[in-house]
N, C-alpha and C. Protein backbone atom coordinates (compact mmCIF):
# COMPACT_ATOMS: atom_id res chain seq x y z
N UNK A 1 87.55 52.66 70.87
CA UNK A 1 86.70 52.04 69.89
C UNK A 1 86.91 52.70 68.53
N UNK A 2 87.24 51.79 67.70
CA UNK A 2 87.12 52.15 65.78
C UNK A 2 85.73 52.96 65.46
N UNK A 3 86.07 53.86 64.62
CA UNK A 3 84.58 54.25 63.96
C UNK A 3 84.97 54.47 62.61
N UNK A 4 84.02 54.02 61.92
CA UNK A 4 83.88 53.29 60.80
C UNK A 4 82.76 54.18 59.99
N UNK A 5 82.99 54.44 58.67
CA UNK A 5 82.12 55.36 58.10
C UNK A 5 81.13 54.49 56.98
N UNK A 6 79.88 54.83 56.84
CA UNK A 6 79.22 53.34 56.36
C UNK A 6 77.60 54.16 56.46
N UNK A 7 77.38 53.90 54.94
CA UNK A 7 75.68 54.39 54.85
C UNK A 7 74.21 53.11 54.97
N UNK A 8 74.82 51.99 55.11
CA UNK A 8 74.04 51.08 55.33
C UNK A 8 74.22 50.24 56.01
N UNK A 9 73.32 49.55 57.36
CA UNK A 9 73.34 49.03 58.19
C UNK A 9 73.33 47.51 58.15
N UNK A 10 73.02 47.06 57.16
CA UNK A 10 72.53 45.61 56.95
C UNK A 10 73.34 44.58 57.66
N UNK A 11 74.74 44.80 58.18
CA UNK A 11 75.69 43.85 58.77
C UNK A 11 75.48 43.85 60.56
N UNK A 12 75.33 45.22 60.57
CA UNK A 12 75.00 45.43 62.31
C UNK A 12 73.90 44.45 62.65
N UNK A 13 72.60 43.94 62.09
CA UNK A 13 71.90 43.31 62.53
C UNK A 13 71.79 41.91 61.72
N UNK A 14 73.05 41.53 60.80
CA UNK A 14 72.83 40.45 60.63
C UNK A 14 73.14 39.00 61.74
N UNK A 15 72.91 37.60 60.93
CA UNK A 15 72.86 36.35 61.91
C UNK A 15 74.93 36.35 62.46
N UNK A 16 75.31 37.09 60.81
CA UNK A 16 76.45 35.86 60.76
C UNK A 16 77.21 36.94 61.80
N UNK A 17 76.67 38.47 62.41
CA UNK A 17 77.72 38.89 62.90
C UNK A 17 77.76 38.32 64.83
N UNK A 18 76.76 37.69 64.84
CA UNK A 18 76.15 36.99 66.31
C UNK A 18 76.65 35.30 66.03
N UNK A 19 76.67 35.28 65.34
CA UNK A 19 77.28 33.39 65.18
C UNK A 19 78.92 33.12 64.66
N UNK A 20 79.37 34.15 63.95
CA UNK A 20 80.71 33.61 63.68
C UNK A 20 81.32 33.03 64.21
N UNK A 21 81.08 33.44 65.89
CA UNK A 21 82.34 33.07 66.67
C UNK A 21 82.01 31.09 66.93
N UNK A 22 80.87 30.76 66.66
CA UNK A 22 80.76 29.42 65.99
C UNK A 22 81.88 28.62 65.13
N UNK A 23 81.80 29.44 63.99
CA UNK A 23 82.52 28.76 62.82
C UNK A 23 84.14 29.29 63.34
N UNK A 24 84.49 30.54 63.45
CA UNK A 24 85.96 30.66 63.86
C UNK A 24 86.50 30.77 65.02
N UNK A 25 87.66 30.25 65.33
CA UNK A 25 88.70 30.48 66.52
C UNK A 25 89.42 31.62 66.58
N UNK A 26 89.37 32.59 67.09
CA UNK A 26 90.24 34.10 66.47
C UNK A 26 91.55 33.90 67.30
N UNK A 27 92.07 32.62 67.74
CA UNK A 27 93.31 32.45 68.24
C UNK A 27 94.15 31.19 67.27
N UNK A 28 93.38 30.84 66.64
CA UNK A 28 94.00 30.27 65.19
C UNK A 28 94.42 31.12 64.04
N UNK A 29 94.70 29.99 63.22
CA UNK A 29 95.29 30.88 61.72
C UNK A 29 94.37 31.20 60.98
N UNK A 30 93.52 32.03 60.73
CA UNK A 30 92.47 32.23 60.15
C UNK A 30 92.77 32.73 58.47
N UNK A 31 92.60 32.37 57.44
CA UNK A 31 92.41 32.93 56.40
C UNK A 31 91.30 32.92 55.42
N UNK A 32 90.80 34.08 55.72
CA UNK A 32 89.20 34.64 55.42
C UNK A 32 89.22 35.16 53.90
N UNK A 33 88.14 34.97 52.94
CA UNK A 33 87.96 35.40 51.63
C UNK A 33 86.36 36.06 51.82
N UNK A 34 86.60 37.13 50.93
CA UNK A 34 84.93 37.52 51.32
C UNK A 34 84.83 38.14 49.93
N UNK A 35 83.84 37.85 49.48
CA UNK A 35 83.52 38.14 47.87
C UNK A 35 82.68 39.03 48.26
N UNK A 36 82.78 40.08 48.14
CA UNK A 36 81.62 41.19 47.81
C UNK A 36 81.58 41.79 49.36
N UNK A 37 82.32 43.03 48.82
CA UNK A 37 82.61 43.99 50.35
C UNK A 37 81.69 45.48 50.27
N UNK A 38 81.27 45.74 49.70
CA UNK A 38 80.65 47.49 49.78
C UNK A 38 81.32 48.19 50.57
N UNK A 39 80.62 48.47 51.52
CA UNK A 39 81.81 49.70 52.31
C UNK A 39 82.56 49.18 53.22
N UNK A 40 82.92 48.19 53.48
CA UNK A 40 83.70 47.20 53.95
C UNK A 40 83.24 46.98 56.27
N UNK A 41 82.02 46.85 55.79
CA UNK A 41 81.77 46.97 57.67
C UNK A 41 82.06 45.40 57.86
N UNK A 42 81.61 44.41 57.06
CA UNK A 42 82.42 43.07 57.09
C UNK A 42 83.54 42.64 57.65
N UNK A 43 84.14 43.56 56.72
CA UNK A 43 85.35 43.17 56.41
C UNK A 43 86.17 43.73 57.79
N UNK A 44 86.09 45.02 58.14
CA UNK A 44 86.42 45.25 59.33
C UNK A 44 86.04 44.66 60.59
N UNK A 45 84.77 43.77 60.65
CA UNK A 45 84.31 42.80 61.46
C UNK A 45 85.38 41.86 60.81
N UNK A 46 85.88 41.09 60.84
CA UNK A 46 86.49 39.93 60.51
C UNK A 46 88.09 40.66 60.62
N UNK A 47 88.44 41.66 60.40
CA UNK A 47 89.66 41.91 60.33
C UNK A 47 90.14 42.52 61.96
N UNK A 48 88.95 42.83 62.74
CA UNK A 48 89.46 43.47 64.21
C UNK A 48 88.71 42.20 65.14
N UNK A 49 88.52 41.25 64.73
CA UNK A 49 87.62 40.16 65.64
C UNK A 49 88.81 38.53 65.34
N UNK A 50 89.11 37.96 63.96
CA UNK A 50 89.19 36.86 63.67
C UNK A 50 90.71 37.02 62.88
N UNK A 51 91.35 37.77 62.73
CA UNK A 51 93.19 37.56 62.33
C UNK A 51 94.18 38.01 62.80
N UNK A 52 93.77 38.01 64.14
CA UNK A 52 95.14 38.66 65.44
C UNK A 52 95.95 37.65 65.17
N UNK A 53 96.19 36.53 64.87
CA UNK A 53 97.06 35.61 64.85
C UNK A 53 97.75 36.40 63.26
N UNK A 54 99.26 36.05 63.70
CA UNK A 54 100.21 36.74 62.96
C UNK A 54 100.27 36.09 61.63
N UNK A 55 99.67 34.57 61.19
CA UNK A 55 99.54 34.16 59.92
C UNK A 55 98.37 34.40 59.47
N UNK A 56 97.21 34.93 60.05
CA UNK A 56 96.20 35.14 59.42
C UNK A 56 95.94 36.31 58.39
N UNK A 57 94.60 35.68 57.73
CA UNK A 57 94.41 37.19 56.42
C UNK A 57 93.45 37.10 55.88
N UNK A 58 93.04 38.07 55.41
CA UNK A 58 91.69 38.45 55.06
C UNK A 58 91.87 39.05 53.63
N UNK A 59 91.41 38.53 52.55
CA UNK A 59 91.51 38.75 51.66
C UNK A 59 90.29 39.11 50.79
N UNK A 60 89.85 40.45 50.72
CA UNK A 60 88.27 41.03 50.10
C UNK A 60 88.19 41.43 48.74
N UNK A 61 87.66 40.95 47.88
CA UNK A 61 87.42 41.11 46.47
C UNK A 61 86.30 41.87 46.12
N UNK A 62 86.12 42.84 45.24
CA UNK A 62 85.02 43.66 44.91
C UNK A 62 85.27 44.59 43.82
N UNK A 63 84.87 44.64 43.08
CA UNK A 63 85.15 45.14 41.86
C UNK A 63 84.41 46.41 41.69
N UNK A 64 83.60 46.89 42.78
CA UNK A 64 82.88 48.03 43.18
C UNK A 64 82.29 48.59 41.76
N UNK A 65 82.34 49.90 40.88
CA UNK A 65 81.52 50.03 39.88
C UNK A 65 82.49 49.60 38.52
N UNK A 66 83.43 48.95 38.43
CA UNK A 66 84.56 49.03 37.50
C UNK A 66 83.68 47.66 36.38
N UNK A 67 82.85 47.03 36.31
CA UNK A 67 82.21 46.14 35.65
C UNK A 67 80.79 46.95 35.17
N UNK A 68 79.95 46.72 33.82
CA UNK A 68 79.26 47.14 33.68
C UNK A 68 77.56 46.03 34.23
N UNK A 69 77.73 44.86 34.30
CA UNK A 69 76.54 43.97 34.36
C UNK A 69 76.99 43.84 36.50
N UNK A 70 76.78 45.02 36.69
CA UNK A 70 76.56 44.72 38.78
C UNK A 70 75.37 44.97 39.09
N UNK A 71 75.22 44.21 39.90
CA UNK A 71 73.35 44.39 40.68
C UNK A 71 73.20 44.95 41.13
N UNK A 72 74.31 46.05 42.19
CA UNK A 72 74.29 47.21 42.83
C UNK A 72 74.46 48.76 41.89
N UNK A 73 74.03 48.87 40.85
CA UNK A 73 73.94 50.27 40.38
C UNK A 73 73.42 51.22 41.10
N UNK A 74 72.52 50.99 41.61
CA UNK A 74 71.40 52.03 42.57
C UNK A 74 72.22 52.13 43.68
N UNK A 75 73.04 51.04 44.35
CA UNK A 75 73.24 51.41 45.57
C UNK A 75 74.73 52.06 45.66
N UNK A 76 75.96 52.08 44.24
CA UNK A 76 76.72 52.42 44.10
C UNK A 76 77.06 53.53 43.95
N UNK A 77 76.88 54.52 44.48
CA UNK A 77 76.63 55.76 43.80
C UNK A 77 77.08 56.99 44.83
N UNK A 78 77.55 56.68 46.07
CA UNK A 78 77.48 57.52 47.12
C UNK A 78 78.58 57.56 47.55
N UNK A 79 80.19 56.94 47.02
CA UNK A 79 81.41 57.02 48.07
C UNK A 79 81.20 55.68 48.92
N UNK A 80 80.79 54.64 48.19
CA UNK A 80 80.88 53.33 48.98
C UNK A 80 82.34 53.18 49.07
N UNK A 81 83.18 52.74 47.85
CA UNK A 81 84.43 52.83 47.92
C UNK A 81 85.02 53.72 48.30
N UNK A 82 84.78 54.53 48.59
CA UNK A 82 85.65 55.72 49.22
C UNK A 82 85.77 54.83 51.30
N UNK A 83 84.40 54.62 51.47
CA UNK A 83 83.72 54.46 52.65
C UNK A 83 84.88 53.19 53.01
N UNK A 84 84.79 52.40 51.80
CA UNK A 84 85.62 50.90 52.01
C UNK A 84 86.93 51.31 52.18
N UNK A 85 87.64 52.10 51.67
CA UNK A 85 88.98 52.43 51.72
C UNK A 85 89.36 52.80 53.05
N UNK A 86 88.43 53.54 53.46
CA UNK A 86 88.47 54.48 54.79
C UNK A 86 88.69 53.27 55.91
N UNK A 87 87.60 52.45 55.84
CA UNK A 87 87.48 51.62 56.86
C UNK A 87 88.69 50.30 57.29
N UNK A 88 89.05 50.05 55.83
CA UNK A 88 89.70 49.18 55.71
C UNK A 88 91.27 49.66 56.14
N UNK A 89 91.54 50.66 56.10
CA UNK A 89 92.79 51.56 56.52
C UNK A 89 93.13 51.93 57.73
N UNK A 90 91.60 51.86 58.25
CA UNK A 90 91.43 52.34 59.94
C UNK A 90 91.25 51.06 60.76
N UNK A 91 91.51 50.21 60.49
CA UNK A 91 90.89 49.38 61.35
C UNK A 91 92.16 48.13 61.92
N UNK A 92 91.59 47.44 63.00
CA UNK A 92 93.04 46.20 63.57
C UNK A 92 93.26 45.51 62.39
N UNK A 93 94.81 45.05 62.52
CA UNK A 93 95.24 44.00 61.03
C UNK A 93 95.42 44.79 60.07
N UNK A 94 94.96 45.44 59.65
CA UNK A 94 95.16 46.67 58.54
C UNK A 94 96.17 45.80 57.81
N UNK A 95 96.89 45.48 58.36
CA UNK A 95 98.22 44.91 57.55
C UNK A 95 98.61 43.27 56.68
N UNK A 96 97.61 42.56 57.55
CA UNK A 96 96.90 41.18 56.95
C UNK A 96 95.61 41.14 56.12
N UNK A 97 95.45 42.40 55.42
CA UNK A 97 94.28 42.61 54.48
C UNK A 97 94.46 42.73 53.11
N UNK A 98 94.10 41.90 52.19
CA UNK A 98 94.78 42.01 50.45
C UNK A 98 93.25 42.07 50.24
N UNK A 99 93.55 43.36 49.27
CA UNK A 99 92.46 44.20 48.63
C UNK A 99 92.44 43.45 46.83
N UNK A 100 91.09 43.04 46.49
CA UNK A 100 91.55 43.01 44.92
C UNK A 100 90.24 43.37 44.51
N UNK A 101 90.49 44.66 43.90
CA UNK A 101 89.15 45.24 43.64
C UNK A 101 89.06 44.93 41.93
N UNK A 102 88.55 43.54 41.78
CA UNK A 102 87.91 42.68 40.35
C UNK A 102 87.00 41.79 41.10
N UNK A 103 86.74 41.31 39.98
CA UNK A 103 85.61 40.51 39.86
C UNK A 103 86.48 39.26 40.37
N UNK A 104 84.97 38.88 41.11
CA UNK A 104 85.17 37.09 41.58
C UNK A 104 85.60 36.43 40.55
N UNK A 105 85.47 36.32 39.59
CA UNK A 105 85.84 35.26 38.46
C UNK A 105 87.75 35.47 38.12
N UNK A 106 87.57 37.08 37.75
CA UNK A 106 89.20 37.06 37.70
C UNK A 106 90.26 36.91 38.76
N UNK A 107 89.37 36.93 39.86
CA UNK A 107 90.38 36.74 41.26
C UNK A 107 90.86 35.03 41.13
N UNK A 108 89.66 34.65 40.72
CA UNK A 108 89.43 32.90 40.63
C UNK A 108 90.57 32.56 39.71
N UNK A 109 90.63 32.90 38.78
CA UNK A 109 91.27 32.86 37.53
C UNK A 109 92.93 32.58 38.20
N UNK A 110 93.12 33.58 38.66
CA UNK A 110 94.80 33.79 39.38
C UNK A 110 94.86 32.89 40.88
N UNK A 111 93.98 32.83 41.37
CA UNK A 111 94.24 32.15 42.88
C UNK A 111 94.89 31.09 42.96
N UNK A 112 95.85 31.10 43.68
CA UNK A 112 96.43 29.41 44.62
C UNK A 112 95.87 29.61 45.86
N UNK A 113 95.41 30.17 46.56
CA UNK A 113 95.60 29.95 48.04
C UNK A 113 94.32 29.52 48.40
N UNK A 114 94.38 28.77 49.77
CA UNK A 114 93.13 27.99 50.48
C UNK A 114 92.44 29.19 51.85
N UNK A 115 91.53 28.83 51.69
CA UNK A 115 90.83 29.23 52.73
C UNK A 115 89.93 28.60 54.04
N UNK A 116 90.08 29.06 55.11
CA UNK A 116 89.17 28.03 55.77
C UNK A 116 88.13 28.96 56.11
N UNK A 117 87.54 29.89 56.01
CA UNK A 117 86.21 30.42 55.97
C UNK A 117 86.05 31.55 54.60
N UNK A 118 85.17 30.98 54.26
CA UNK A 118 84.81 31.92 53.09
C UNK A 118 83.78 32.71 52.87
N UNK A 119 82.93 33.92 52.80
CA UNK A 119 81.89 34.52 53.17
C UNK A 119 81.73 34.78 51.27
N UNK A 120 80.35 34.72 51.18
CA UNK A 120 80.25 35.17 49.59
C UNK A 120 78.79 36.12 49.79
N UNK A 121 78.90 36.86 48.86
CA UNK A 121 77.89 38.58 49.54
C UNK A 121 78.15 39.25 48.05
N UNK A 122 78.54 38.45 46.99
CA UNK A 122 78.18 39.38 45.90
C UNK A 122 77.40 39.96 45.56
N UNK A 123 77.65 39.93 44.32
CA UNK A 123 76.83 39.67 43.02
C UNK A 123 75.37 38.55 43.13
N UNK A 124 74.24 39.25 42.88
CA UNK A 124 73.39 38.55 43.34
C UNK A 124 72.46 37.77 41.71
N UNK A 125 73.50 38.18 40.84
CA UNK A 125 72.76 37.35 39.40
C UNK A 125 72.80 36.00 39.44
N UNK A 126 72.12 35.26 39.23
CA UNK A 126 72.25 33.74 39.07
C UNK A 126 73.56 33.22 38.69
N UNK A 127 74.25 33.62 37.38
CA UNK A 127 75.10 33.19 36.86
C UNK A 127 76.34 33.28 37.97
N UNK A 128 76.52 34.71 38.53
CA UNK A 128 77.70 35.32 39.48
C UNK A 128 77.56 34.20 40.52
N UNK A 129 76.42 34.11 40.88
CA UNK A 129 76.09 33.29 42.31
C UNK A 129 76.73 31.87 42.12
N UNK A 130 76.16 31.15 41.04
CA UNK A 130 76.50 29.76 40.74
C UNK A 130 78.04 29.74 40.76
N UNK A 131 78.77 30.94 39.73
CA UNK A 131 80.09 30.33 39.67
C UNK A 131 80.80 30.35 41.22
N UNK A 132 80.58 31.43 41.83
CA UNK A 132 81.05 32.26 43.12
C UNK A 132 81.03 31.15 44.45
N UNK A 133 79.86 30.10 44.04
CA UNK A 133 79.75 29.05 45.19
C UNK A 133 80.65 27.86 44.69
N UNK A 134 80.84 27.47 43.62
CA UNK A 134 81.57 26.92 42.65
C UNK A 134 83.24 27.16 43.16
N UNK A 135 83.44 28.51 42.85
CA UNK A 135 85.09 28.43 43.21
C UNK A 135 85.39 28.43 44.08
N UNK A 136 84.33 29.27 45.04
CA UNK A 136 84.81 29.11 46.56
C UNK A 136 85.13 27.90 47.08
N UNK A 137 84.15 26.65 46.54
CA UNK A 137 84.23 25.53 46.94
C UNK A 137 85.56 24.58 46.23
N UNK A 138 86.05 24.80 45.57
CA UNK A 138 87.31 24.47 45.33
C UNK A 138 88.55 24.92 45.75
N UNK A 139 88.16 26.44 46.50
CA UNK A 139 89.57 27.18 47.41
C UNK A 139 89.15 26.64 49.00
N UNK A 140 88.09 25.99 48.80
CA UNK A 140 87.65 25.79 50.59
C UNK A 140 88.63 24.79 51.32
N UNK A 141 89.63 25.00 52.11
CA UNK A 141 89.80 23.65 52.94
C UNK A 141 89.32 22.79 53.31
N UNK A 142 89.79 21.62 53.43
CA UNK A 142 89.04 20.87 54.22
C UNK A 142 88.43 21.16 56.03
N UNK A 143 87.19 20.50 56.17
CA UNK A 143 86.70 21.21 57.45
C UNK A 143 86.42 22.75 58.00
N UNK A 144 86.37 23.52 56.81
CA UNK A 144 86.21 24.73 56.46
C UNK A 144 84.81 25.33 56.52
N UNK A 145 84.46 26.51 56.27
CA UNK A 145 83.22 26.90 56.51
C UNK A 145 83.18 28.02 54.61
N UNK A 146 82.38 27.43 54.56
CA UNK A 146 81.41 28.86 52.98
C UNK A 146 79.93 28.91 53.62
N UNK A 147 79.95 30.44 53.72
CA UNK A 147 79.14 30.75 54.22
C UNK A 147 78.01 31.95 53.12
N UNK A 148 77.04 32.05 52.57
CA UNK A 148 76.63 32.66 51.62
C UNK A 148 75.35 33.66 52.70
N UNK A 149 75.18 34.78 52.03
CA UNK A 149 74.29 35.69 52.54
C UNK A 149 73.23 35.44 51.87
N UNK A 150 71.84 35.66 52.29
CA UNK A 150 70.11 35.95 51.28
C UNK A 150 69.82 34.45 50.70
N UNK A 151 70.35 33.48 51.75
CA UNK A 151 69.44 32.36 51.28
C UNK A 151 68.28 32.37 51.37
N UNK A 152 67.57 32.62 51.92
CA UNK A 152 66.13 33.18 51.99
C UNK A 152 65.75 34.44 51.30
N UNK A 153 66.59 34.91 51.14
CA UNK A 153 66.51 36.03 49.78
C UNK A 153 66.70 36.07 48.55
N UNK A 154 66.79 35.23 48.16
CA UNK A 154 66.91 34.97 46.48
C UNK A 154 67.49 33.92 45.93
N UNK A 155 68.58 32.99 46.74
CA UNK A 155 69.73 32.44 46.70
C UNK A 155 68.91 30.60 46.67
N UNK A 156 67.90 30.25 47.16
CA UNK A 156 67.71 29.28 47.68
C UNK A 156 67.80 28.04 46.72
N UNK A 157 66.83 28.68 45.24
CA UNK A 157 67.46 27.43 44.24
C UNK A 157 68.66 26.69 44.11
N UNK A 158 69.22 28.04 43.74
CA UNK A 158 70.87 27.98 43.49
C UNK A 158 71.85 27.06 44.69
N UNK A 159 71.65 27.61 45.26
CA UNK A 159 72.10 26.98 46.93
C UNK A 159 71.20 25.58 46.79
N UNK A 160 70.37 25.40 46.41
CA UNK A 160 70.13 23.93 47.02
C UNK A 160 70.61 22.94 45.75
N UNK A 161 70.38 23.55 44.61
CA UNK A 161 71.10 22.94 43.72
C UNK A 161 72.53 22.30 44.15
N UNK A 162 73.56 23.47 44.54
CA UNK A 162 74.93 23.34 45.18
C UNK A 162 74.94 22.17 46.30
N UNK A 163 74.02 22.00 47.01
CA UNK A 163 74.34 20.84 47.87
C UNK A 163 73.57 19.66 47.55
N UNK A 164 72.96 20.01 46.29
CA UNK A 164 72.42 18.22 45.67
C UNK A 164 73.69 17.43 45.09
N UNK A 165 74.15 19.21 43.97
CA UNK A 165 75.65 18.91 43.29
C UNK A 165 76.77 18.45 44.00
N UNK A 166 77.33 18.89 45.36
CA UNK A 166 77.93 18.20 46.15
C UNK A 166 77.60 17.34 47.48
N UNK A 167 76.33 16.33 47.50
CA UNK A 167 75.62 15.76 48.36
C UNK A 167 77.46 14.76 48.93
N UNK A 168 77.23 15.18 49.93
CA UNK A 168 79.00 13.76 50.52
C UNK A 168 80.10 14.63 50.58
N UNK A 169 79.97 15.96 50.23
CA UNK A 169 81.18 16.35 50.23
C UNK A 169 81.07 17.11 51.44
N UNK A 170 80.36 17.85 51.82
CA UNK A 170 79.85 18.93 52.44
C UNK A 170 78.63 18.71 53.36
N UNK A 171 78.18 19.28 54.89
CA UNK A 171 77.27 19.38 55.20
C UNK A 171 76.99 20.73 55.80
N UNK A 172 75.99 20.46 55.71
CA UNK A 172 74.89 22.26 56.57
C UNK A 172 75.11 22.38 57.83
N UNK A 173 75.40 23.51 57.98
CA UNK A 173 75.35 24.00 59.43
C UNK A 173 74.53 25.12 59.73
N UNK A 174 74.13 25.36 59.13
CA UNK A 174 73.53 26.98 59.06
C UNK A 174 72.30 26.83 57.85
N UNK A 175 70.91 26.78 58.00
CA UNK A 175 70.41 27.40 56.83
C UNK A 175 69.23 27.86 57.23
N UNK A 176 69.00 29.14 56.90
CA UNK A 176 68.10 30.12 57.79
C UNK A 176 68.29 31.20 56.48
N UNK A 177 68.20 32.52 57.35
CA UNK A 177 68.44 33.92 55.90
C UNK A 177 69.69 33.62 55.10
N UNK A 178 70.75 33.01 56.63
CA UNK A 178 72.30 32.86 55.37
C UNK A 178 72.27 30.92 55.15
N UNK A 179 73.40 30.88 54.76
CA UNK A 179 73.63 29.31 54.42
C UNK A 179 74.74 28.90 54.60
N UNK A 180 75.26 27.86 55.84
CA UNK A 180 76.61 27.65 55.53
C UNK A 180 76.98 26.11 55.60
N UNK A 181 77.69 25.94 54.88
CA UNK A 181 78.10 24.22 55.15
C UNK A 181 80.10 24.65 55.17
N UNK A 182 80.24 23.13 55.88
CA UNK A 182 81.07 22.64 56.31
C UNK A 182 81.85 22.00 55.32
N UNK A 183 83.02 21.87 54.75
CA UNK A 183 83.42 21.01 53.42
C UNK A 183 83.60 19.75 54.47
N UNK A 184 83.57 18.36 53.75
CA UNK A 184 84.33 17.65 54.35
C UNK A 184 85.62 17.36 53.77
């Protein structure tokens, strides 16, 4: 068994780490985007569970303290990135993992590639949130999964806005603490 170095628990008892296996096949081609990694216990969930298949990849964006307007100041402060490096180095796939430690927007900026599950766990400012569901939803495949964390935590306007804005394109599968729809 991996051990993984990590000062906060919040993923061990979340929904999405008991339901994924819902949304993904970990014997398909999986290519995973996850906006907003902290010490990367995610990310190592998704990278030793869902991209054994030799085309799959996991691609984690986080710009950790390198931006001055982040919502995590308080919680940045302890060797998170150190923690993320560690984990992300130690763990299965290691080698199907592209690191881009910027901001969601500039990752957006440069991207071609599609995704068929997308996890978003930023930046929790309105503005970050709106664009972040925004691009994801234009890198989403078809029949794909975006899946957002703290809909019941802060997210819910915003999020419901997003599926008035795309009512036909997309449906819900998930909406509880997280939120996920389906593109069509």
């Amino acid at each position: 068994m991996r051990v993984y170095k990590y000062t906060k628990t919040w993923f061990t008892h979340s929904d999405l780490r008991y339901n994924l296996i819902n949304f993904l096949d970990k014997s398909n081609e999986n290519n995973i985007l996850e906006i907003g990694c902290y010490e990367g216990l995610t990310s190592v969930f998704f990278a030793d569970n869902f991209i054994d298949n030799k085309k799959s990849s996991l691609t984690c964006i986080d710009p950790f303290l390198y931006i001055d307007n982040n919502d995590h100041n308080l919680l940045l402060q302890n060797g998170e990135e150190l923690n993320f490096d560690y984990n992300i180095s130690n763990c299965k796939n290691t080698d199907r993992i592209l690191v881009h430690k910027i901001t969601s927007d500039k990752f957006f900026e440069n991207n071609n590639s599609l995704y068929n599950f997308i996890y978003i766990d930023g930046c929790r400012e309105p503005d970050f949130v709106q664009r972040d569901m925004e691009n994801s939803f234009k890198f989403l495949q078809k029949n794909s999964i975006m899946l957002m964390y703290d809909y019941d935590g802060g997210i819910k306007e915003l999020a419901d806005n997003f599926l008035e804005k795309y009512n036909g394109l997309c449906k819900i599968i998930d909406k509880g603490y997280q939120f996920a729809i389906r593109k069509f």
